[in-house]
Protein backbone atom coordinates (compact mmCIF):
# COMPACT_ATOMS: atom_id res chain seq x y z
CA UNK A 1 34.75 38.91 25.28
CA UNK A 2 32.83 35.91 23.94
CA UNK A 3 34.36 33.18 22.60
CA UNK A 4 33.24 33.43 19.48
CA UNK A 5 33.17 37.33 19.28
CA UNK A 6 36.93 36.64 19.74
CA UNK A 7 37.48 34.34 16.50
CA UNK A 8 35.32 36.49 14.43
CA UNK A 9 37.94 39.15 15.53
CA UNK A 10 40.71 36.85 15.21
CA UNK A 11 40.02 35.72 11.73
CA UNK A 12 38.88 39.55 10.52
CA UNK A 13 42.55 40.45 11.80
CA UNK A 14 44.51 37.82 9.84
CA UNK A 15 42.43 38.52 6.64
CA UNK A 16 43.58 42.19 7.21
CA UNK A 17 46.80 41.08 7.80
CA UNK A 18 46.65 38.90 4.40
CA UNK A 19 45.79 41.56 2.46
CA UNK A 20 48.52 44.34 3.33
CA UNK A 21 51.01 41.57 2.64
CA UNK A 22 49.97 41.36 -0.49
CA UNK A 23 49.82 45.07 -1.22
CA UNK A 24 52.99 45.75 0.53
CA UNK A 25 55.10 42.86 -0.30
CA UNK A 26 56.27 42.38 3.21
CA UNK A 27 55.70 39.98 5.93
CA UNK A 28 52.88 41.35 8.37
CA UNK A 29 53.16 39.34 11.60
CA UNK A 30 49.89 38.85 12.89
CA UNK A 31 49.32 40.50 16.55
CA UNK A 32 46.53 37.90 17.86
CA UNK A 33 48.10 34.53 16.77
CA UNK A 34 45.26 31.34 17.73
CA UNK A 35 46.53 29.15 20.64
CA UNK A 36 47.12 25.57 19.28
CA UNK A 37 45.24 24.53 23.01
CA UNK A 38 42.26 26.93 21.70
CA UNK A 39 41.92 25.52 18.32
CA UNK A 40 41.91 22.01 19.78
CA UNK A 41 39.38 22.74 22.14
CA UNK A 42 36.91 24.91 19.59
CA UNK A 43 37.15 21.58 17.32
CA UNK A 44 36.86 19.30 20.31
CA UNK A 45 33.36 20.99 21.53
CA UNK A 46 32.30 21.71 17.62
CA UNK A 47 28.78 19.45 17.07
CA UNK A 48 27.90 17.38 14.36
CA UNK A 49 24.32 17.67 14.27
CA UNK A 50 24.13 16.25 10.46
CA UNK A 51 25.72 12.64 11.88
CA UNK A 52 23.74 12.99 15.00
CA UNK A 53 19.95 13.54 13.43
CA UNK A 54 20.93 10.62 11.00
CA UNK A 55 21.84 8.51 13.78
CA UNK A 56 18.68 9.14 16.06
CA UNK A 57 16.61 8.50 12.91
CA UNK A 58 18.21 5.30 12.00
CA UNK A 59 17.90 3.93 15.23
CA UNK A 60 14.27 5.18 15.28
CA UNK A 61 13.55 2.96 12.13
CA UNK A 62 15.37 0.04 13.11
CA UNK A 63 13.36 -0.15 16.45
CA UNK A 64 10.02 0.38 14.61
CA UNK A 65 10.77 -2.86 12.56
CA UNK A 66 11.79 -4.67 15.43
CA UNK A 67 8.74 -4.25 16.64
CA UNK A 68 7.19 -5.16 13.32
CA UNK A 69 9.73 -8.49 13.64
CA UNK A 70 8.70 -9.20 16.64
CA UNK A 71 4.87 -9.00 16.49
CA UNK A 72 5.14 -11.47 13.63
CA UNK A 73 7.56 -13.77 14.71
CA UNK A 74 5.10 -14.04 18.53
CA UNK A 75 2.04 -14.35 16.05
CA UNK A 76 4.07 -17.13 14.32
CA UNK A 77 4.84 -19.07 17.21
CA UNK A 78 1.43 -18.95 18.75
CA UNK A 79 0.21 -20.48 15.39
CA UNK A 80 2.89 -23.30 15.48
CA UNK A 81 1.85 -23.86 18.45
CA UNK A 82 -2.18 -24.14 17.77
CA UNK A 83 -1.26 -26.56 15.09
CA UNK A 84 1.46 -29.02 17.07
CA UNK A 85 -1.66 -28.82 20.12
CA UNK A 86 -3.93 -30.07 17.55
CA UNK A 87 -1.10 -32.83 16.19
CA UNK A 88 -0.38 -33.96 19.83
CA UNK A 89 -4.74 -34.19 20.24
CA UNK A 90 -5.17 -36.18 16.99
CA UNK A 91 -2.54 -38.46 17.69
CA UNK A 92 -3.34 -39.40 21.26
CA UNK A 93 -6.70 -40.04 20.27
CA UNK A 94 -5.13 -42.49 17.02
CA UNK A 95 -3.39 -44.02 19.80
CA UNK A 96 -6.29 -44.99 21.85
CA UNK A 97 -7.74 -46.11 18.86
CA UNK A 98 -4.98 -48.38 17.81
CA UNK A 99 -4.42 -49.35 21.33
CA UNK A 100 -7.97 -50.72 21.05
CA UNK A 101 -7.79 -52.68 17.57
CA UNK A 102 -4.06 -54.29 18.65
CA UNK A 103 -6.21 -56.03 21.55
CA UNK A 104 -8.69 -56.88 19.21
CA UNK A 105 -6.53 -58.27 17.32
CA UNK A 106 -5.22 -59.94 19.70
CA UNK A 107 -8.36 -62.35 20.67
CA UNK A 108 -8.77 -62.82 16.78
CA UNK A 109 -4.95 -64.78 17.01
CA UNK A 110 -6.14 -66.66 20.34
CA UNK A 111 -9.40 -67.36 18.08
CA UNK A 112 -7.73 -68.61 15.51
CA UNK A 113 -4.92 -70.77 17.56
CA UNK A 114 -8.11 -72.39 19.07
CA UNK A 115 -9.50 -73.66 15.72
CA UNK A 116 -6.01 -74.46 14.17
CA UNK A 117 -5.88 -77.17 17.63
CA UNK A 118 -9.56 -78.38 16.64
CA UNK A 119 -8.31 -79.04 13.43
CA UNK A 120 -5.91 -80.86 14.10
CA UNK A 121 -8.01 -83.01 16.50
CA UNK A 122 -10.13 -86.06 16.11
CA UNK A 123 -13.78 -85.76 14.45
CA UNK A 124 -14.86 -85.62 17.99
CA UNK A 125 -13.40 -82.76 19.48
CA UNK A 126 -14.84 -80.85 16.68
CA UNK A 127 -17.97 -81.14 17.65
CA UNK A 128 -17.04 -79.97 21.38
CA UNK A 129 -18.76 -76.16 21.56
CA UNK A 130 -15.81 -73.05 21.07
CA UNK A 131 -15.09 -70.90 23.94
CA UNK A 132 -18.19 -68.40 24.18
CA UNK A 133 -16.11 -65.39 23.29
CA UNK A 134 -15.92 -66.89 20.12
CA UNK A 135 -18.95 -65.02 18.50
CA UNK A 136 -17.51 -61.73 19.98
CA UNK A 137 -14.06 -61.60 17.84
CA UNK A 138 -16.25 -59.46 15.51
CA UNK A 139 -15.38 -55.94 15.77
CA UNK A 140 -18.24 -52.88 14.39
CA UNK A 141 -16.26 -50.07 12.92
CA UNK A 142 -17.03 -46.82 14.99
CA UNK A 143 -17.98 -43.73 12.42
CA UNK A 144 -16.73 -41.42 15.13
CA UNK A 145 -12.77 -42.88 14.52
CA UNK A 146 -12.91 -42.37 10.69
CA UNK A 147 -13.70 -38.36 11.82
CA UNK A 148 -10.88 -38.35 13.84
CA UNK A 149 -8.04 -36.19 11.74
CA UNK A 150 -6.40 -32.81 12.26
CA UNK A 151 -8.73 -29.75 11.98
CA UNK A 152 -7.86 -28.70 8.30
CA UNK A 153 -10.79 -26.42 7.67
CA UNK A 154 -9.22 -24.42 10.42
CA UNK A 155 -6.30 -24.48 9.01
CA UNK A 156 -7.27 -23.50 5.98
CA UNK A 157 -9.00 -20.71 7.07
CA UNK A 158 -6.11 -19.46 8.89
CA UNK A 159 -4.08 -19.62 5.47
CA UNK A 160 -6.88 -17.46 3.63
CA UNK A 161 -6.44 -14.79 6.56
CA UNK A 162 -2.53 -14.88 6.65
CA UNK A 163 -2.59 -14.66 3.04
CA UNK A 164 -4.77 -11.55 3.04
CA UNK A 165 -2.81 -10.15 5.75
CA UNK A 166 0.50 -10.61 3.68
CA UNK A 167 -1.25 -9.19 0.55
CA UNK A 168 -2.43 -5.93 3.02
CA UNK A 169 1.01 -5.63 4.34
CA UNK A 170 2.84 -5.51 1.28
CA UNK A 171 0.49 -3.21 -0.32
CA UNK A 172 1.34 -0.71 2.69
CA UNK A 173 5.12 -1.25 2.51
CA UNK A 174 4.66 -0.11 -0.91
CA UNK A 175 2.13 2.52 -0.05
CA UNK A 176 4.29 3.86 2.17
CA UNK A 177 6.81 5.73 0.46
CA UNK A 178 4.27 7.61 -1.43
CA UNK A 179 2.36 8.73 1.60
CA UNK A 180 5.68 10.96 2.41
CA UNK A 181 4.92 12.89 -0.88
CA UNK A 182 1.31 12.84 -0.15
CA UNK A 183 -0.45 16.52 -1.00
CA UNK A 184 -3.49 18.42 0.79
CA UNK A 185 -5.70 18.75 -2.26
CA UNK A 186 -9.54 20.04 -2.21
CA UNK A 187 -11.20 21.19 -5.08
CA UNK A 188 -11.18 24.44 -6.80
CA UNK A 189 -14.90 25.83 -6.51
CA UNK A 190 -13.69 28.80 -9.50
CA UNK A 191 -13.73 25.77 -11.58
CA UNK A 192 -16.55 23.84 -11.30
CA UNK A 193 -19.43 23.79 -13.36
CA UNK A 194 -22.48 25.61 -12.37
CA UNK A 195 -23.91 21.85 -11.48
CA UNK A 196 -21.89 20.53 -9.39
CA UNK A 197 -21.62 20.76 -5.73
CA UNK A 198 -18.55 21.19 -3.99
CA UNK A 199 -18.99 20.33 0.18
CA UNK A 200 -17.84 22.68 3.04
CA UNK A 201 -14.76 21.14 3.49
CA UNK A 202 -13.45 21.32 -0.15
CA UNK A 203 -12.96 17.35 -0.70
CA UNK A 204 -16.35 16.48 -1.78
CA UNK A 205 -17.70 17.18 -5.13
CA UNK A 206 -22.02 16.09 -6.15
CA UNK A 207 -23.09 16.37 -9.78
CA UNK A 208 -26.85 17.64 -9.31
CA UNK A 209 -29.27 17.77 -12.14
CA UNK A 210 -29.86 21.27 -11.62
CA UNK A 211 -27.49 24.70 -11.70
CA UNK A 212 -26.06 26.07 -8.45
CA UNK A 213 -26.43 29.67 -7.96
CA UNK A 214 -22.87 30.55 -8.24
CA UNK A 215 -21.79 33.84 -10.35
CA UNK A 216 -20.13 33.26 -13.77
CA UNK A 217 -15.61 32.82 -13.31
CA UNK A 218 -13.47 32.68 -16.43
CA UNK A 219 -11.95 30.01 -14.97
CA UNK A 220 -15.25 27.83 -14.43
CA UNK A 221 -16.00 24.93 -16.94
CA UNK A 222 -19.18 25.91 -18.82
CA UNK A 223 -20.00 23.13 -20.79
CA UNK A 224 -18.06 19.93 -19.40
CA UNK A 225 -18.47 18.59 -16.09
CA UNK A 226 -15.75 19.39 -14.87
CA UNK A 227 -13.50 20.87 -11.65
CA UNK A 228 -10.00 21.19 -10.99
CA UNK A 229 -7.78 21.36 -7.79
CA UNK A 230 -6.23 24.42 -5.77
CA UNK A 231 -2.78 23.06 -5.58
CA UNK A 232 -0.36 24.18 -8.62
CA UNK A 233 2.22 20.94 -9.05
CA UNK A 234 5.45 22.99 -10.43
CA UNK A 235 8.13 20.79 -8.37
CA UNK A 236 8.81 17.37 -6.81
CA UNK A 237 6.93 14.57 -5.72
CA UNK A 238 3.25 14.62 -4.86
CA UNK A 239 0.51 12.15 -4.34
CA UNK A 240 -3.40 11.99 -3.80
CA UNK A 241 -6.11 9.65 -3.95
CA UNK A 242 -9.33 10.10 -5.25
CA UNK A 243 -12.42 7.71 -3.73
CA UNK A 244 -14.76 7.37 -6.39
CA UNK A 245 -16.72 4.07 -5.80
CA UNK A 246 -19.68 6.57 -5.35
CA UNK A 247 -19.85 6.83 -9.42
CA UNK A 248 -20.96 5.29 -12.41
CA UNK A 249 -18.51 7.18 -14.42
CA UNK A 250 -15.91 9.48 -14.20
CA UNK A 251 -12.20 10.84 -14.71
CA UNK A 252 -9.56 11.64 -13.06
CA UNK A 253 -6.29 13.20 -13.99
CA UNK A 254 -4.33 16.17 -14.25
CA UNK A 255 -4.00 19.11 -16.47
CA UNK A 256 -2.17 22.52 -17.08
CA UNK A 257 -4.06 25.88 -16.14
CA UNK A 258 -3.77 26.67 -19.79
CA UNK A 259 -6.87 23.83 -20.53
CA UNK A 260 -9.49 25.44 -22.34
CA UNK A 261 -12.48 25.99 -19.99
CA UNK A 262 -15.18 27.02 -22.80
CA UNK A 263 -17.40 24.71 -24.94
CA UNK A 264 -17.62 21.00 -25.62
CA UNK A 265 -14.34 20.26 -27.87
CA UNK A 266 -10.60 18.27 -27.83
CA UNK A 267 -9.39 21.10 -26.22
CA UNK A 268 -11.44 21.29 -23.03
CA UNK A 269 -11.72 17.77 -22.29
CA UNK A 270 -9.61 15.85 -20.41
CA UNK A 271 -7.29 13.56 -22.06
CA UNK A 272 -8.29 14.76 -25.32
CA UNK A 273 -4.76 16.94 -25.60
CA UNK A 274 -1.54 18.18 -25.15
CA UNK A 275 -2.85 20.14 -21.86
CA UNK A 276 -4.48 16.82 -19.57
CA UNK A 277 -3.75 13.32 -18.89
CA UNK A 278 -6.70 11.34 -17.47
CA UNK A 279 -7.60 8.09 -16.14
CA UNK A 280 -11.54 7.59 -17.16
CA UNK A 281 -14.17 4.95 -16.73
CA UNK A 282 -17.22 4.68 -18.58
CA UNK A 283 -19.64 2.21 -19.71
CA UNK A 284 -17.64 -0.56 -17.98
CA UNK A 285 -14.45 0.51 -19.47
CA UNK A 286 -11.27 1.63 -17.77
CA UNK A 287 -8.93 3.59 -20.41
CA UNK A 288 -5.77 6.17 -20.02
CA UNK A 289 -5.67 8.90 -22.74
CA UNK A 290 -3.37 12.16 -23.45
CA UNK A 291 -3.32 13.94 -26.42
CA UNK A 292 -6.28 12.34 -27.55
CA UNK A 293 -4.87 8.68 -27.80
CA UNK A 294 -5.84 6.60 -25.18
CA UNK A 295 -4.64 2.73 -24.23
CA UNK A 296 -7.48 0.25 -22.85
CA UNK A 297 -7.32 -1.48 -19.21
CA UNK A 298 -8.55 -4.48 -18.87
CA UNK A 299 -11.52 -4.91 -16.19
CA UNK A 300 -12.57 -8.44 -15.26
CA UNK A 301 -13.51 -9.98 -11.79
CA UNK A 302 -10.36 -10.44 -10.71
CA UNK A 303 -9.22 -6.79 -12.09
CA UNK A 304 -12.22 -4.86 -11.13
CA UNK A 305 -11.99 -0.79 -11.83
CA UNK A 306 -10.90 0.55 -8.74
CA UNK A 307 -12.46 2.00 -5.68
CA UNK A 308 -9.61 4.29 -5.07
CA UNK A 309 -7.35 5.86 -7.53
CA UNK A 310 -3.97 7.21 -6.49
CA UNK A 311 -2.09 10.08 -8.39
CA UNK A 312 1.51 10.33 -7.84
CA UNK A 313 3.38 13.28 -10.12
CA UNK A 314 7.58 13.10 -10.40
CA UNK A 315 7.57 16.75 -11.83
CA UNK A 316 11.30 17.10 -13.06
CA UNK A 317 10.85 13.51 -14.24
CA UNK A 318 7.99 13.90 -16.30
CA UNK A 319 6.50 10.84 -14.52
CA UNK A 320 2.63 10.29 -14.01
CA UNK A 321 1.49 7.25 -12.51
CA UNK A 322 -2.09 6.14 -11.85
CA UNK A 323 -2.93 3.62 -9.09
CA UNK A 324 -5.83 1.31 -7.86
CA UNK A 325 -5.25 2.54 -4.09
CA UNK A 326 -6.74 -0.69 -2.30
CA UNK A 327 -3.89 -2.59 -3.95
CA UNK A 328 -1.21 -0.40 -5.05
CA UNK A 329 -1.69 -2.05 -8.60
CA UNK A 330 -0.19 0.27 -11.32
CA UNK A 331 -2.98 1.03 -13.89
CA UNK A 332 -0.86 3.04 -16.31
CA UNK A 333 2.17 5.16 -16.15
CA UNK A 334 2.79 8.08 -18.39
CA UNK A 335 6.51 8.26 -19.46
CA UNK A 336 8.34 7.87 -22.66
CA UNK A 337 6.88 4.61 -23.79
CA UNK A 338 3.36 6.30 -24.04
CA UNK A 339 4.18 9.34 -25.94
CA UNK A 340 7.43 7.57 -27.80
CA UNK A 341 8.84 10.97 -26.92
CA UNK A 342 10.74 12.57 -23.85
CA UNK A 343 7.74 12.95 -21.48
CA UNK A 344 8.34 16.29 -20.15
CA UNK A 345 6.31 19.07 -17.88
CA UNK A 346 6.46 22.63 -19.27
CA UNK A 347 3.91 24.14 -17.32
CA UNK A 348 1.76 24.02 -13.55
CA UNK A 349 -0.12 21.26 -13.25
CA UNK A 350 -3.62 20.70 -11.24
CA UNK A 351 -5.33 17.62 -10.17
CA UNK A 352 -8.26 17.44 -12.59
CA UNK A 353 -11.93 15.87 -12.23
CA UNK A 354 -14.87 15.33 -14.90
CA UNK A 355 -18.26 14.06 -14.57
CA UNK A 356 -19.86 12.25 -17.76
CA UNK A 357 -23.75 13.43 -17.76
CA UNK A 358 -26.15 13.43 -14.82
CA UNK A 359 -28.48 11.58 -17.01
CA UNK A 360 -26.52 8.27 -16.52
CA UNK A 361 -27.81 6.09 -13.86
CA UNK A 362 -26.13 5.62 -10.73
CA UNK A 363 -24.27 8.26 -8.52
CA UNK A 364 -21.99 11.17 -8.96
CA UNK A 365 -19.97 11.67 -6.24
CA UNK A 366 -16.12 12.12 -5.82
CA UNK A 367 -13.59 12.18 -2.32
CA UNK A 368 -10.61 13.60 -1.86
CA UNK A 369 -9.36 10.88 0.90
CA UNK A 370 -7.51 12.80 3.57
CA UNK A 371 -4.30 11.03 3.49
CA UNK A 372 -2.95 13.14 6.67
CA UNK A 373 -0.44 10.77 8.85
């Protein structure tokens, strides 16, 4: 018999054994007592696969910074090194050039010894000629040695790239984390309005000027320019981004499947109530709104409105937070301080999308970036 055929048998025998000494009131000595040397043995073998998988990943993450570590501390030293090679350069070449005036300077001493002595001479030795390398104690300044420093527009330019590299690198640290939750989301084609274009794939969406020859959904927008996503958020942590530096104007958000998907009002559009929370740019303007309040983000050249949006949704948290995806800038959060209430999910939500009118100028086109690791 197996071993552990025999201690399921073993323990169904002493629970048996438990329970007619209950009912009997007398001691029931059990037939198939467990060997002390078996028990130690079972718990000797017995894994621990919990301690081991956290071990092997631990040690998996340490050695992938490491490497990390490493490549920067190698790039590091190769760049102390550039610059010392170009210290050691710029100073032998100083030194050659002081070198050069010390021995000038020299003969201008042994010049002037020579007419301190005539001085102190008699009227005629004065007029005795002075040596001919007199007239050569002047020195001409060289142009070359006042060019003659450390390369600092190099250096400089190195700076500007390891700045941008820093900025990149913590921007993916913090991207990171959020790529774990990230969600496969295309677009809903049900939902669309009869103008816009949805691509094979399911990521792409094209506001045309013209209807698409699609039959007539009760879930379709009729009026609005709008689409929603196939994937129904109802737990945990999810993230997407959205690529929409193809359009003039847009909005992107989410919303429960209870929006209204018929005519032109509050309760339709996104942002505009208690069912959607968007994150819309029009006109130059970059603004948040729920419930039909919104709060204004500033653009300027430094904050341009972004390329890239990211949507991360805490579900049980009530937690929405919209980001600019190039730098992982937060461009608004929707919690408690926004609705000065307990922010709060009561129903499936879907990642929502709106066109403004194909009349603008400019393009109307919106990515789903795959996000897949």
């Amino acid at each position: 018999m197996a071993e552990k055929d025999f201690r399921s048998l073993s323990e169904e025998i002493s629970s048996f054994c438990l329970v007619a000494e209950a009912r009997s009131g007398t001691q029931v000595i059990q037939p198939f007592p467990r060997s002390p040397k078996l028990i130690r043995r079972t718990g000797a073998i017995s894994p621990k696969p919990l301690e081991t998988s956290s071990e092997a990943m631990k040690q998996q993450v340490q050695e992938c910074f490491e490497e990390l570590l490493m490549a920067l501390q190698r790039d590091e030293k190769a760049v102390l090194d550039m610059i010392e090679q170009d210290r050691r350069e710029t100073s032998s070449k100083l030194n050659r050039i002081l070198q050069d005036w010390n021995q000038h300077l020299g003969l201008l001493q042994k010049h002037i010894s020579t007419i301190q002595s005539a001085q102190q001479s008699s009227a005629e030795s004065m007029k005795q000629p002075f040596p001919e390398d007199f007239t050569s104690c002047h020195k001409k300044l060289d142009p070359a040695e006042e060019e003659i420093k450390m390369n600092e527009e190099r250096i400089q330019k190195l700076m500007k790239v390891l700045r941008n590299i820093s900025k990149d690198l913590k921007t993916q640290l913090q991207r990171k984390n959020l790529l774990l939750d990230s969600s496969n989301v295309v677009f809903d084609k049900r939902t669309c309005h009869k103008q816009i274009k949805v691509t094979s794939e399911g990521r792409g969406l094209c506001l045309s000027s013209e209807d698409c020859n699609i039959p007539n959904d009760p879930l379709r927008f009729d009026q609005l320019y709008c689409a929603l996503g196939t994937v129904a958020v109802k737990s945990g942590q999810h993230y997407w981004e959205v690529d929409v530096h193809c359009c003039s104007s847009w909005a992107v958000g989410m919303a429960y499947g209870s929006l209204q998907r018929r005519g032109r009002e509050k309760g339709a559009k996104l942002g505009r109530n208690r069912c959607s929370w968007s994150l819309e740019f029009q006109d130059g303007h970059l603004t948040a709104w729920h419930n039909d309040r919104h709060v204004a983000l500033p653009v300027t050249a430094a904050r341009a409105a972004p390329n890239r949006v990211g949507v991360f949704v805490k579900y049980q948290k009530g937690r929405l937070v919209f980001y600019d995806a190039e730098t992982m800038r937060t461009l608004q959060e929707f919690s408690a301080v926004f609705d000065r209430a307990h922010h709060q999910f009561t129903e499936p939500l879907y990642p929502a999308f709106r066109f403004f009118s194909p009349k603008d100028k400019g393009h109307h086109h919106m990515e789903i970036c795959n996000l897949s690791l």
